[in-house]
C-alpha atoms as a PDB file:
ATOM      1  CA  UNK A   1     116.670  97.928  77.692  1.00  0.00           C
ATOM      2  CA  UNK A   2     114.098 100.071  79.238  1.00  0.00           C
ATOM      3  CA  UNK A   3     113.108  97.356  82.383  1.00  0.00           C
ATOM      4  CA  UNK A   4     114.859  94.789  84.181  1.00  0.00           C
ATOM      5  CA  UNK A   5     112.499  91.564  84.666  1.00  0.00           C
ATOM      6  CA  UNK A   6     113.288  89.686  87.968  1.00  0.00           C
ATOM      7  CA  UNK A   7     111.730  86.181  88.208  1.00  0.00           C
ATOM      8  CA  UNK A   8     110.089  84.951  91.943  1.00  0.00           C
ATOM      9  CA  UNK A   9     112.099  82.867  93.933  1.00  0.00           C
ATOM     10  CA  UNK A  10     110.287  83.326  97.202  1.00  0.00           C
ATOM     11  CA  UNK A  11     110.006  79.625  98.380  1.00  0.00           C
ATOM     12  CA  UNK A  12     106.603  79.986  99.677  1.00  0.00           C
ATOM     13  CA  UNK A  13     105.367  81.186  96.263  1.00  0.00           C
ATOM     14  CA  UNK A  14     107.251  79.028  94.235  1.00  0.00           C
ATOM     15  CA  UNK A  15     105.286  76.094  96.149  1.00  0.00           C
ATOM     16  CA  UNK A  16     102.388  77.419  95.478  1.00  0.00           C
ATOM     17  CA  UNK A  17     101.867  79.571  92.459  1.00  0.00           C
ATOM     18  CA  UNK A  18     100.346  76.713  90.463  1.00  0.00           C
ATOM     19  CA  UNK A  19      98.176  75.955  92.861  1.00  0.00           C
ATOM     20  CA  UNK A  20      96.797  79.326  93.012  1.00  0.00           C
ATOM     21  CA  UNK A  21      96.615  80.480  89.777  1.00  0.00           C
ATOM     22  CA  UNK A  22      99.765  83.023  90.169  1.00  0.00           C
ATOM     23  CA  UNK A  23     102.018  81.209  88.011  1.00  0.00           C
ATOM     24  CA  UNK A  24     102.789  84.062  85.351  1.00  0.00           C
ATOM     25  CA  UNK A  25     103.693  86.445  87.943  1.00  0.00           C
ATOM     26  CA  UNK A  26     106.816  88.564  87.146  1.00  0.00           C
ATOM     27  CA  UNK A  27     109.094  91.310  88.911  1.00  0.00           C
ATOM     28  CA  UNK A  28     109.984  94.303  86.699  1.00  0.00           C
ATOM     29  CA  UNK A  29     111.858  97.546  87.357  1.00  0.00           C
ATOM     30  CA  UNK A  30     112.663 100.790  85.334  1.00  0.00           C
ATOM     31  CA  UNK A  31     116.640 101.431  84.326  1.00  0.00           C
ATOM     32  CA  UNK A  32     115.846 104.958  84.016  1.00  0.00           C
ATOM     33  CA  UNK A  33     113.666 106.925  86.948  1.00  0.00           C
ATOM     34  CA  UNK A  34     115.214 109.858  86.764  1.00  0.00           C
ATOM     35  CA  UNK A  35     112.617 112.017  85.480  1.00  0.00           C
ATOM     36  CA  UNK A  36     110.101 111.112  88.709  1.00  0.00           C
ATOM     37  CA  UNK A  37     110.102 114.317  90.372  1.00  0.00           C
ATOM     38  CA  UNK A  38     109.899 112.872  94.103  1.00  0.00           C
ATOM     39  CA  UNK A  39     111.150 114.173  96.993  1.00  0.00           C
ATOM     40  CA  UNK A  40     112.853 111.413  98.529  1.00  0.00           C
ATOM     41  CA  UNK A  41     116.096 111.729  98.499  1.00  0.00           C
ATOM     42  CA  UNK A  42     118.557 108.991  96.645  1.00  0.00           C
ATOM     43  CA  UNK A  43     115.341 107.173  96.092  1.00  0.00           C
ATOM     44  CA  UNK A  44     114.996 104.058  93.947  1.00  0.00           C
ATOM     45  CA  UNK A  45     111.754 102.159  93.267  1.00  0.00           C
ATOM     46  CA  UNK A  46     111.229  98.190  94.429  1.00  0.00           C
ATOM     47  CA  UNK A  47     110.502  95.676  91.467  1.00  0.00           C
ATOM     48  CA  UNK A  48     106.774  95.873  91.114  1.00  0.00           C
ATOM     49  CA  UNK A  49     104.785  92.798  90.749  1.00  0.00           C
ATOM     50  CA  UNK A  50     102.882  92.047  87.480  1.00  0.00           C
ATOM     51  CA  UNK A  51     102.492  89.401  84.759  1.00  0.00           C
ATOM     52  CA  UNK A  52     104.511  88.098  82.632  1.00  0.00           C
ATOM     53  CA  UNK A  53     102.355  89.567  79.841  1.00  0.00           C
ATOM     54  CA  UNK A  54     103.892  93.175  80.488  1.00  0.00           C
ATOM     55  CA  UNK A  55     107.099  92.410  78.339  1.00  0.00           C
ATOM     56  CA  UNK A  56     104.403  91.847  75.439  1.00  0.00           C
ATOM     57  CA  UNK A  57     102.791  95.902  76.142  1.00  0.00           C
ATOM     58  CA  UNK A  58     106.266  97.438  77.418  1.00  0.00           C
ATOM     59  CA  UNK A  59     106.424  99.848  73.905  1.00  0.00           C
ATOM     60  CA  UNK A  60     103.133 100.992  74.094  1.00  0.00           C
ATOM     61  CA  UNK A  61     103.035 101.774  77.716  1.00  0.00           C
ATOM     62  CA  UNK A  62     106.684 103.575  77.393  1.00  0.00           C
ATOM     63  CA  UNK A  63     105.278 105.569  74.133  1.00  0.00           C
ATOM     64  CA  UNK A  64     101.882 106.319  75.465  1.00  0.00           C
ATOM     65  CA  UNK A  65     101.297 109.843  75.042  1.00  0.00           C
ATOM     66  CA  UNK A  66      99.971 111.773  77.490  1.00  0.00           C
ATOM     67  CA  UNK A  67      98.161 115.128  76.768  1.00  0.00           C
ATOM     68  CA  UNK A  68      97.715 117.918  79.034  1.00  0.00           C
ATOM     69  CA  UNK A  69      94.037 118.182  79.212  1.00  0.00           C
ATOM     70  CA  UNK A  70      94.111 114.482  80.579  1.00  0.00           C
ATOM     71  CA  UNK A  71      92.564 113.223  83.972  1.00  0.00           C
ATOM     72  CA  UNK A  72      94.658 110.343  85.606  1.00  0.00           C
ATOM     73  CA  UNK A  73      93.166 108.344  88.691  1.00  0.00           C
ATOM     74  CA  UNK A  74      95.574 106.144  90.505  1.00  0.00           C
ATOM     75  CA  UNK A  75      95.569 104.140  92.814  1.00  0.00           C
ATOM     76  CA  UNK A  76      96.844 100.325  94.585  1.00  0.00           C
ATOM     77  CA  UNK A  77      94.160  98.135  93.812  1.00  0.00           C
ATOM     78  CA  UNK A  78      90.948  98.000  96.078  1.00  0.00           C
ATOM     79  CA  UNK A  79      91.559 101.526  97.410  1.00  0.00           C
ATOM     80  CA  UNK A  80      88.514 103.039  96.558  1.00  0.00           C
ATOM     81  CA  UNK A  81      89.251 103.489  92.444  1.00  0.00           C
ATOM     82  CA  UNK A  82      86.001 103.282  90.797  1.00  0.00           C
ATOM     83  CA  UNK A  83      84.469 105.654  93.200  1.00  0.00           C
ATOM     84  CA  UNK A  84      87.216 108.202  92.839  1.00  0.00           C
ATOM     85  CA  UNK A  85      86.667 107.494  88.794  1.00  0.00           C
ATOM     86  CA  UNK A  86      82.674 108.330  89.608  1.00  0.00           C
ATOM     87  CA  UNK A  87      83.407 111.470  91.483  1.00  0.00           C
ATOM     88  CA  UNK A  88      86.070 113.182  89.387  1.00  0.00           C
ATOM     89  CA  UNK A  89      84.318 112.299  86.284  1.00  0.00           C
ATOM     90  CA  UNK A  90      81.174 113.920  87.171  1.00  0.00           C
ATOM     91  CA  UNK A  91      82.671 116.766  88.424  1.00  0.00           C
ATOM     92  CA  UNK A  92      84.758 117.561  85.421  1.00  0.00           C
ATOM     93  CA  UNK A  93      81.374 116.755  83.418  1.00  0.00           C
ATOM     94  CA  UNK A  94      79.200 119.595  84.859  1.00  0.00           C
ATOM     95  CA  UNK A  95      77.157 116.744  86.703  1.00  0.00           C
ATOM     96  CA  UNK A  96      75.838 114.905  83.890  1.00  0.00           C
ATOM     97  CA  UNK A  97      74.063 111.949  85.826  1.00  0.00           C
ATOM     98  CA  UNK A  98      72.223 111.058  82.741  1.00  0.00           C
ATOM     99  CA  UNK A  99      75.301 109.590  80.571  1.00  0.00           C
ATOM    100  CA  UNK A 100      77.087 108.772  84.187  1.00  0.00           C
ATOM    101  CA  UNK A 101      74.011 106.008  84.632  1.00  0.00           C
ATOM    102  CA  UNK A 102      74.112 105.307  81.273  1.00  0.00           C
ATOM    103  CA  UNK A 103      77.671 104.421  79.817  1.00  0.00           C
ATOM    104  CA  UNK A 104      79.793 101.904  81.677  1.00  0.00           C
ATOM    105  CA  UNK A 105      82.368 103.698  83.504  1.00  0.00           C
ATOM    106  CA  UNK A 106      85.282 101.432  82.006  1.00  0.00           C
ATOM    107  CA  UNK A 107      84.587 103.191  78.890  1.00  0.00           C
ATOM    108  CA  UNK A 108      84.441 106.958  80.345  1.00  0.00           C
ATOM    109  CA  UNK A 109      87.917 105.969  82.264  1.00  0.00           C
ATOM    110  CA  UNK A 110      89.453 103.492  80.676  1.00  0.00           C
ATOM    111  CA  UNK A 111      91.896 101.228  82.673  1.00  0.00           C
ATOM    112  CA  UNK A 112      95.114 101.835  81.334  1.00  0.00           C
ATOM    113  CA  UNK A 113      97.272  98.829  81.167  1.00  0.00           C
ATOM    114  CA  UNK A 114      94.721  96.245  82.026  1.00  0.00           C
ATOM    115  CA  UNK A 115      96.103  94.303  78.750  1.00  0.00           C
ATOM    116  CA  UNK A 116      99.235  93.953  81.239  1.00  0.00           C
ATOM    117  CA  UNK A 117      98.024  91.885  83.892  1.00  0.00           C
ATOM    118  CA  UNK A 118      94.688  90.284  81.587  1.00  0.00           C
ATOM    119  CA  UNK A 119      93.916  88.788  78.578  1.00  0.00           C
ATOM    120  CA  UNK A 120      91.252  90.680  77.652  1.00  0.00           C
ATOM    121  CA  UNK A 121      90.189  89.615  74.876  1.00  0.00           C
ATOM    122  CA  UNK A 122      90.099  92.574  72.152  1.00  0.00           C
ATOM    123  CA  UNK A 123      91.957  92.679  68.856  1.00  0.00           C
ATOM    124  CA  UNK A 124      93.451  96.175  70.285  1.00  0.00           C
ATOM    125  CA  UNK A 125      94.899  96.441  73.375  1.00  0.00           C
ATOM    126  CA  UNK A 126      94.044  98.945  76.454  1.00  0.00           C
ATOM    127  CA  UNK A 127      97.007 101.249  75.838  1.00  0.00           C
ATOM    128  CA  UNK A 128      94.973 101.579  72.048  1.00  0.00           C
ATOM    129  CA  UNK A 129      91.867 101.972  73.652  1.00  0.00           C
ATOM    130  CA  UNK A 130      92.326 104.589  76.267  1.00  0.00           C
ATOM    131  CA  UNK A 131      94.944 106.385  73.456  1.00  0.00           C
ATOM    132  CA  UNK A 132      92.119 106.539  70.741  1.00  0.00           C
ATOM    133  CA  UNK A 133      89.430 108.133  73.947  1.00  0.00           C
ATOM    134  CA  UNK A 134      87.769 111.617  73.263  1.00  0.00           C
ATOM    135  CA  UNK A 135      89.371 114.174  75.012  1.00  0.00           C
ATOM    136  CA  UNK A 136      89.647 115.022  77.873  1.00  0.00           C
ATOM    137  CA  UNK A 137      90.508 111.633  78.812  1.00  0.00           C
ATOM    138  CA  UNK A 138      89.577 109.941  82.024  1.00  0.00           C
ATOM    139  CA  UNK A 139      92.639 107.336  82.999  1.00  0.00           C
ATOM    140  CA  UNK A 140      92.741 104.964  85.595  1.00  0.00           C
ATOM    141  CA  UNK A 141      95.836 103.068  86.588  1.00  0.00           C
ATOM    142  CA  UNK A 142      97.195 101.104  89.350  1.00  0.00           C
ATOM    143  CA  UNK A 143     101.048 101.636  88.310  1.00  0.00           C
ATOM    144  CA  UNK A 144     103.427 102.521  90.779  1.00  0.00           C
ATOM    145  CA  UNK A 145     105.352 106.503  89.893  1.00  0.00           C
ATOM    146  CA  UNK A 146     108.200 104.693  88.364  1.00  0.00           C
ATOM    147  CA  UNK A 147     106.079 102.525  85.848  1.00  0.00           C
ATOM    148  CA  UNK A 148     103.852 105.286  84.667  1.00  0.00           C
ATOM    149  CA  UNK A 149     104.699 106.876  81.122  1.00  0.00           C
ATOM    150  CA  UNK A 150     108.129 108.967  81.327  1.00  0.00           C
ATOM    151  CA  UNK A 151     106.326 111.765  79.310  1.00  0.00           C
ATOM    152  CA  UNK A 152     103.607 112.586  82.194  1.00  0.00           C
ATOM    153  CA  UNK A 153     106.347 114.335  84.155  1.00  0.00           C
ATOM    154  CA  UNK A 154     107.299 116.531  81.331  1.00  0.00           C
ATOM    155  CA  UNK A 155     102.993 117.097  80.111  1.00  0.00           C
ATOM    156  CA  UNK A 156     101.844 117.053  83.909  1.00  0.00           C
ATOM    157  CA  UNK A 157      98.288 116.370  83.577  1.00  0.00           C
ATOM    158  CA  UNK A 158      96.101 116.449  86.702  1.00  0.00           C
ATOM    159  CA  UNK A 159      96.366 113.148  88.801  1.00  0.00           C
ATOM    160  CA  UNK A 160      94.285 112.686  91.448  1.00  0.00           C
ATOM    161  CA  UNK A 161      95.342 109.647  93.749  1.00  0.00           C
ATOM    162  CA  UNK A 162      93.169 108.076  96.458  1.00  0.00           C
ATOM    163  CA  UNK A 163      95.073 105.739  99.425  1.00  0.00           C
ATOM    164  CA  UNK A 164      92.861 102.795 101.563  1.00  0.00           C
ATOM    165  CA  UNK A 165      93.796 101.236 105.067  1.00  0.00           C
ATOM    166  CA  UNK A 166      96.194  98.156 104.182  1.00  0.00           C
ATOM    167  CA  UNK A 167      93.826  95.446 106.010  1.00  0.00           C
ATOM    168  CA  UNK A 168      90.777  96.776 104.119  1.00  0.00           C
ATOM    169  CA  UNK A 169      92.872  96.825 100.787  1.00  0.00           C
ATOM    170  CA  UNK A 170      94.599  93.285 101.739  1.00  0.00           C
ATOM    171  CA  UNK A 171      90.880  92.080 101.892  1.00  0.00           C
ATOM    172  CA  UNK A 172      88.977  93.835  99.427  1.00  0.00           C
ATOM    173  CA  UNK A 173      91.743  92.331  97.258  1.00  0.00           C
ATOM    174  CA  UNK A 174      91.680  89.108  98.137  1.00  0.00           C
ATOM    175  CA  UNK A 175      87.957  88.636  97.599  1.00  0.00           C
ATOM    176  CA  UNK A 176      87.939  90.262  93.704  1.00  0.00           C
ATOM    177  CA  UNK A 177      90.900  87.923  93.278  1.00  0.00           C
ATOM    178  CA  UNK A 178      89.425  85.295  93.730  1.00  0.00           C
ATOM    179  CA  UNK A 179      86.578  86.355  91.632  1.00  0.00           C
ATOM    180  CA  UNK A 180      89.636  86.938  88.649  1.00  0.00           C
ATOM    181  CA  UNK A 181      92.308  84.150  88.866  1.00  0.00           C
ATOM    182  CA  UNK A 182      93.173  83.172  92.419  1.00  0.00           C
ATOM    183  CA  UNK A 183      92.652  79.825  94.125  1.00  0.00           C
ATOM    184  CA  UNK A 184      93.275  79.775  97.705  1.00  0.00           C
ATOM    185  CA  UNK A 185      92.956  80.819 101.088  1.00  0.00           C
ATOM    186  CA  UNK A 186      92.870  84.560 102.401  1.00  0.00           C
ATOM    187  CA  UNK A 187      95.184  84.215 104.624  1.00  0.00           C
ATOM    188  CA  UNK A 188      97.929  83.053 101.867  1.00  0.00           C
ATOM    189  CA  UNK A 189      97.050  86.075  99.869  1.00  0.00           C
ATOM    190  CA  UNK A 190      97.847  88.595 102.591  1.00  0.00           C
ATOM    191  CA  UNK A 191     101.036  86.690 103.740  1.00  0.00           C
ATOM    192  CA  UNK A 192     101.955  86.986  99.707  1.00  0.00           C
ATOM    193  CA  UNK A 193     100.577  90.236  99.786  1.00  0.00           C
ATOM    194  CA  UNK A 194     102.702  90.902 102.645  1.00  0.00           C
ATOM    195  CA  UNK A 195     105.567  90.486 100.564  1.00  0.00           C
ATOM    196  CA  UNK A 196     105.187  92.240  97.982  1.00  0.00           C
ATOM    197  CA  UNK A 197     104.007  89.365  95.621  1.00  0.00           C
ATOM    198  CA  UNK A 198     100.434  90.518  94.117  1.00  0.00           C
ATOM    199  CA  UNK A 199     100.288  92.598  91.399  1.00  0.00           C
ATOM    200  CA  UNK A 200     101.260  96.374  91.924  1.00  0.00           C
ATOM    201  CA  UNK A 201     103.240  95.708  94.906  1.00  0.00           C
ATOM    202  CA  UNK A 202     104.996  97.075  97.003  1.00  0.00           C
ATOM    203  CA  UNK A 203     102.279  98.574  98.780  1.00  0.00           C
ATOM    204  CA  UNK A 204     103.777 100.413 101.126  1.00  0.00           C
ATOM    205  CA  UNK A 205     106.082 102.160  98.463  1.00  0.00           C
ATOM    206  CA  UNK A 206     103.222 102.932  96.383  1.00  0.00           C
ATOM    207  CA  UNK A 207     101.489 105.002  98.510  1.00  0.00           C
ATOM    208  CA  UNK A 208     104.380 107.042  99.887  1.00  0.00           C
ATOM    209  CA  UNK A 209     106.204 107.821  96.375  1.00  0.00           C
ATOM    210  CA  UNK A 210     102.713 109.130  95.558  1.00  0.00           C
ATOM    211  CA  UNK A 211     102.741 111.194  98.838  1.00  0.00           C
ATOM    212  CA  UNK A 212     106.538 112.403  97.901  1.00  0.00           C
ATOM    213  CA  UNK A 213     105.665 113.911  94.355  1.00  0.00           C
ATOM    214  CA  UNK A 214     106.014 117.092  95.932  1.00  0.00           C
ATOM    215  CA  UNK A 215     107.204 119.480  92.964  1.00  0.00           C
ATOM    216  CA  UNK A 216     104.198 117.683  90.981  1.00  0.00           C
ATOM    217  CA  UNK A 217     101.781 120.219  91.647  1.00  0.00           C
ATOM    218  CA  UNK A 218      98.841 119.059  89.729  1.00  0.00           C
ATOM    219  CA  UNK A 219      98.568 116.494  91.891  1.00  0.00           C
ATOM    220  CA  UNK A 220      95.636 115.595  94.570  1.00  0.00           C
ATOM    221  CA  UNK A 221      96.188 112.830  97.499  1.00  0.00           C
ATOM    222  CA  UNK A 222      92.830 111.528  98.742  1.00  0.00           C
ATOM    223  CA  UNK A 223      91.825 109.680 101.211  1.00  0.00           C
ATOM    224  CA  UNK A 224      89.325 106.888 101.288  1.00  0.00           C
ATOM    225  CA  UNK A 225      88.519 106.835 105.148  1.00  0.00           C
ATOM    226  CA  UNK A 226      88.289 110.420 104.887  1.00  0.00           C
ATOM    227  CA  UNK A 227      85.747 110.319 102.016  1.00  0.00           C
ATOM    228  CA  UNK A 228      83.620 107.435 104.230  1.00  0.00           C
ATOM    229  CA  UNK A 229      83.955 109.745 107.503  1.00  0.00           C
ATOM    230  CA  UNK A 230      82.856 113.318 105.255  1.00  0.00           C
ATOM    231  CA  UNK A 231      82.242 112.412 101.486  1.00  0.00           C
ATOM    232  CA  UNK A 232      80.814 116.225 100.906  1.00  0.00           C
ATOM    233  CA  UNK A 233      84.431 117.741 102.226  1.00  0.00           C
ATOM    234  CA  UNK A 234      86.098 115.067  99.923  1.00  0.00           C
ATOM    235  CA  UNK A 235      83.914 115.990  96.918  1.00  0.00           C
ATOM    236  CA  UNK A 236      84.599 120.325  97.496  1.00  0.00           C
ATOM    237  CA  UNK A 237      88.682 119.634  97.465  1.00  0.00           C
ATOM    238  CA  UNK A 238      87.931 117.572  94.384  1.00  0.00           C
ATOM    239  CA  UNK A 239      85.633 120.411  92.803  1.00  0.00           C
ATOM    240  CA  UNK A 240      88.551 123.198  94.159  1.00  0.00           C
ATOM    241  CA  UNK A 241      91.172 121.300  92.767  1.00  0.00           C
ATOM    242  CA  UNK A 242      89.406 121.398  88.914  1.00  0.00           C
ATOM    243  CA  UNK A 243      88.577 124.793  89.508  1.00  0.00           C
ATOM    244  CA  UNK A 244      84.605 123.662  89.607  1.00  0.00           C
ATOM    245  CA  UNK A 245      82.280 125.371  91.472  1.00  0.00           C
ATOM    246  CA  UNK A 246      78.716 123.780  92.437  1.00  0.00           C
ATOM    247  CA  UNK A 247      75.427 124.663  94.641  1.00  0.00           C
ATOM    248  CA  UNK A 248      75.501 123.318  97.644  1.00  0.00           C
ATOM    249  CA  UNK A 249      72.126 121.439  96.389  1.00  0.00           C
ATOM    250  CA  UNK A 250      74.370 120.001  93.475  1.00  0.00           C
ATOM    251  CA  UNK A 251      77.070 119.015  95.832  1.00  0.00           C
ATOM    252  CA  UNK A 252      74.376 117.097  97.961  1.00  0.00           C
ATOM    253  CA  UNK A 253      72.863 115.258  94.740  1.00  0.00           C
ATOM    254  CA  UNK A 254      76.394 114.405  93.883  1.00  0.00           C
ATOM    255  CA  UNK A 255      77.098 112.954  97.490  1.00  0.00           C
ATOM    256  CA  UNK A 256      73.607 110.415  97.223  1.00  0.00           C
ATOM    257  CA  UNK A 257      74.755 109.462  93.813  1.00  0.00           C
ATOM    258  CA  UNK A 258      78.293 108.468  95.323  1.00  0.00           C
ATOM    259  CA  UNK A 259      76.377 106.803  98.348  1.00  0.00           C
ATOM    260  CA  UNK A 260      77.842 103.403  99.143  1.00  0.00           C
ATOM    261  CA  UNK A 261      73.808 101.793  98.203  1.00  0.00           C
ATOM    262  CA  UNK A 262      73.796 104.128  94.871  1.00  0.00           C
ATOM    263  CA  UNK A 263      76.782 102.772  93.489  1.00  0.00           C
ATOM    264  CA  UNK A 264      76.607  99.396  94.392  1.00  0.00           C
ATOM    265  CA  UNK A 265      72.777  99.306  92.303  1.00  0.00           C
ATOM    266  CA  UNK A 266      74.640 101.308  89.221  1.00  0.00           C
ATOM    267  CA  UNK A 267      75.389  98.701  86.984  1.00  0.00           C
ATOM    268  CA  UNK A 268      77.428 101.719  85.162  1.00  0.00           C
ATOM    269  CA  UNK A 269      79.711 101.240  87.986  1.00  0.00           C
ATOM    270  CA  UNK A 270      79.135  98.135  89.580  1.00  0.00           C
ATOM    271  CA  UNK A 271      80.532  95.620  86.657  1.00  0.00           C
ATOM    272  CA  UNK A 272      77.794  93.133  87.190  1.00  0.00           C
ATOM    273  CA  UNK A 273      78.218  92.511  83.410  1.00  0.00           C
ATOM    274  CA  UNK A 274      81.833  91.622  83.807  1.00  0.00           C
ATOM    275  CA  UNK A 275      80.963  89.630  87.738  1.00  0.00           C
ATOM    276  CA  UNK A 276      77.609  88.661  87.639  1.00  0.00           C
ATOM    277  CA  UNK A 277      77.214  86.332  90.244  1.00  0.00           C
ATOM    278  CA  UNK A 278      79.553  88.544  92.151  1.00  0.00           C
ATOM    279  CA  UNK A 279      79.523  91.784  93.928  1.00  0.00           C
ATOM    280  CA  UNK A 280      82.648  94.138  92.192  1.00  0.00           C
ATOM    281  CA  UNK A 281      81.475  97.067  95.346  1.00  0.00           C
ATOM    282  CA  UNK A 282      81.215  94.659  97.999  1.00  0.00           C
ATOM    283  CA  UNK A 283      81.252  96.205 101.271  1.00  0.00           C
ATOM    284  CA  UNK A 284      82.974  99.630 101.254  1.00  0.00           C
ATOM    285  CA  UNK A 285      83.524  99.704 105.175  1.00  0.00           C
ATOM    286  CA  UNK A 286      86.076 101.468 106.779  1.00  0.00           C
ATOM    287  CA  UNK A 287      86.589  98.621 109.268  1.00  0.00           C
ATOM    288  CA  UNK A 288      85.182  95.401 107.875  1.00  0.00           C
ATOM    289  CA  UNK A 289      88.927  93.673 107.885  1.00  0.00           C
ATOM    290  CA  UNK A 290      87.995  93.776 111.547  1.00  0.00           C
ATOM    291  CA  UNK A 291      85.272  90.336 111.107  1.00  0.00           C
ATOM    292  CA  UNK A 292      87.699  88.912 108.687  1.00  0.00           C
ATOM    293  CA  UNK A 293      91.161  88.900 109.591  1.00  0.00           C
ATOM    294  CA  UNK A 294      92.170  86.549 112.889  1.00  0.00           C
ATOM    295  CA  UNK A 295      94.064  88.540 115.325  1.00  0.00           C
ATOM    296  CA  UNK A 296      97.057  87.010 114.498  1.00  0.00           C
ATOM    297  CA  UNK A 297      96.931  88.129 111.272  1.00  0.00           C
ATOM    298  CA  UNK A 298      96.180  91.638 112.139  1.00  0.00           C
ATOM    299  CA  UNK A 299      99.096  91.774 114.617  1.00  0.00           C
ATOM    300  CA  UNK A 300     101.278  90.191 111.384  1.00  0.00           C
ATOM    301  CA  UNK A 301      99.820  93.449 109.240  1.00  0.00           C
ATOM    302  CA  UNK A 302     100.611  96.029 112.054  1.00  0.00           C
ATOM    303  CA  UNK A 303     104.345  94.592 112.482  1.00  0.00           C
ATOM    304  CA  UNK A 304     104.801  94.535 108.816  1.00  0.00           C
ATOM    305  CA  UNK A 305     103.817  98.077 108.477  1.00  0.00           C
ATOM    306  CA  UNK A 306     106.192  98.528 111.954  1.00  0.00           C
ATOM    307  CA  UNK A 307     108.974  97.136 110.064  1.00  0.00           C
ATOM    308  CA  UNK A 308     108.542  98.514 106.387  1.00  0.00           C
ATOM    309  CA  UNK A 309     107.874 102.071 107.009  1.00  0.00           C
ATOM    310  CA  UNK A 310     109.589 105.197 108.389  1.00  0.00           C
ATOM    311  CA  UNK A 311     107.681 106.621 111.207  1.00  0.00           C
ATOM    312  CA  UNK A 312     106.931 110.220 109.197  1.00  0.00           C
ATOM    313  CA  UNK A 313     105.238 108.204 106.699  1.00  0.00           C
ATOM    314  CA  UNK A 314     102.962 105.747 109.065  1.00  0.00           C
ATOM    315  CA  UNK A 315      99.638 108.750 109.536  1.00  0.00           C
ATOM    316  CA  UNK A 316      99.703 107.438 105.696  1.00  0.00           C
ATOM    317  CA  UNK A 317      98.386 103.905 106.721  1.00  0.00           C
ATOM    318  CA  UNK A 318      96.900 104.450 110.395  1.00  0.00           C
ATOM    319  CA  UNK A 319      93.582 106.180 109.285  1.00  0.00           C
END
């Protein structure tokens, strides 16, 4: 049995989940790690949360096969995703705006195991479509290390893996939830956030085993702050990293096109097709979690982050 599948029995959730639309929610964990190249020592991963739908996709995602020319983006939900996708995708495409404004970007960098946590309605599932992309292909996913396809540490295609603030993820990922399946307040989605009981989660963990892949060296941490505070600094690592080298007039017409007002009006990127009475780029501030969270709440977060982390790995979330 390649994962062990943990139901919920946090009492708080189990009073709720109907309510809120989190009903199929499931724990699952890997019985073999051993080939995750991380540099913590006598690590083991958390259960991650998903749905219940993952036992249905479990082959395909533990037979995917990964080729060497691929491009993964990962990330936790809400961490900036779709404009890391944007960025490395143009930059690996000699700048080719044209098709960038013109093909939906979920079909340039397909979403890996979306068929995991939604129904989405195709006759083949997301692990089919992303298999069956051209070459090179561009991959997003949201799965912890321990979940991802045992054969990427053995191909080791280029990752490049962007981390977000946990009050502006908690909130960025409240409000598309809402927009996708959840049905109440923001402040019971952070406290379930909080404990590790929306999809992808643990947070915490999923940033740092990310940071620990330290023998994985085709590997590139971002940022999102950092990209907010100096986007054209951000964009030369990324162009370093793929061995790419631009005009400093290309760099700049890369930077507007990955401006916070361009991407929100590119409906290549913006998914107004999939949320059309919704914004999927909402705000993109680097302190907006500051007008929505009560102060209680934020001095919950900060003690929660107090409590889970080891103090060489909190620089990760105080940015």
């Amino acid at each position: 049995m390649a994962f062990e599948y943990t139901s919920i029995t946090d009492p708080e959730w189990l009073a709720t989940n109907r309510q809120t639309g989190q009903d199929d929610y499931i724990l699952v964990k890997p019985t073999d790690y051993s080939k995750v190249p991380i540099a913590i020592p006598n690590w083991e991963p958390l259960p991650c949360c998903t749905s219940t739908m993952f036992r249905r996709y479990e082959s395909e995602l533990l037979n995917f096969q990964v080729k060497s020319d691929d491009v993964w983006i990962a990330s936790y939900p809400k961490s900036g995703t779709t404009w890391v996708q944007e960025m490395v995708w143009l930059i690996c495409n000699d700048l080719d705006f044209e098709k960038a404004r013109t093909t939906v970007i979920r079909d340039r960098s397909p979403f890996l195991e979306v068929s995991t946590i939604f129904d989405i309605g195709e006759e083949e599932s997301s692990f089919a479509f992303t298999s069956d992309a051209p070459s090179p292909r561009f991959i997003k996913t949201h799965l912890p290390v321990a979940l991802l396809p045992p054969n990427i540490w053995t191909v080791k295609p280029k990752i490049v893996y962007i981390r977000r603030n946990p009050k502006s993820v908690a909130v960025s990922y409240f409000h598309h939830s809402v927009r996708a399946n959840f049905n109440g307040t923001k402040e019971a989605f952070i406290r379930m956030f909080m404990k590790d009981l929306q999809f992808y989660s643990p947070f915490h963990q999923h940033v740092i085993e990310y940071n620990e892949l330290a023998s994985y060296d085709n590997l590139l941490n971002l940022c999102y702050e950092d990209m907010k505070r100096d986007l054209k600094s951000s964009v030369i690592r990324t162009c370093e990293f793929f061995g790419k080298n631009y005009s400093d007039v290309a760099i700049n017409e890369l930077c507007r096109h990955l401006s916070f007002e361009s991407m929100t009006n590119n409906l290549a990127v913006n998914y107004e097709d999939v949320f059309p009475d919704e914004k999927f780029i909402r705000e993109g501030m680097i302190d907006g979690w500051k007008k929505e969270l009560s102060p209680e709440l934020i001095a919950e977060m900060d003690l929660w982050t107090e409590n889970t982390v080891a103090e060489k790995y909190r620089h990760l979330f105080k940015v």
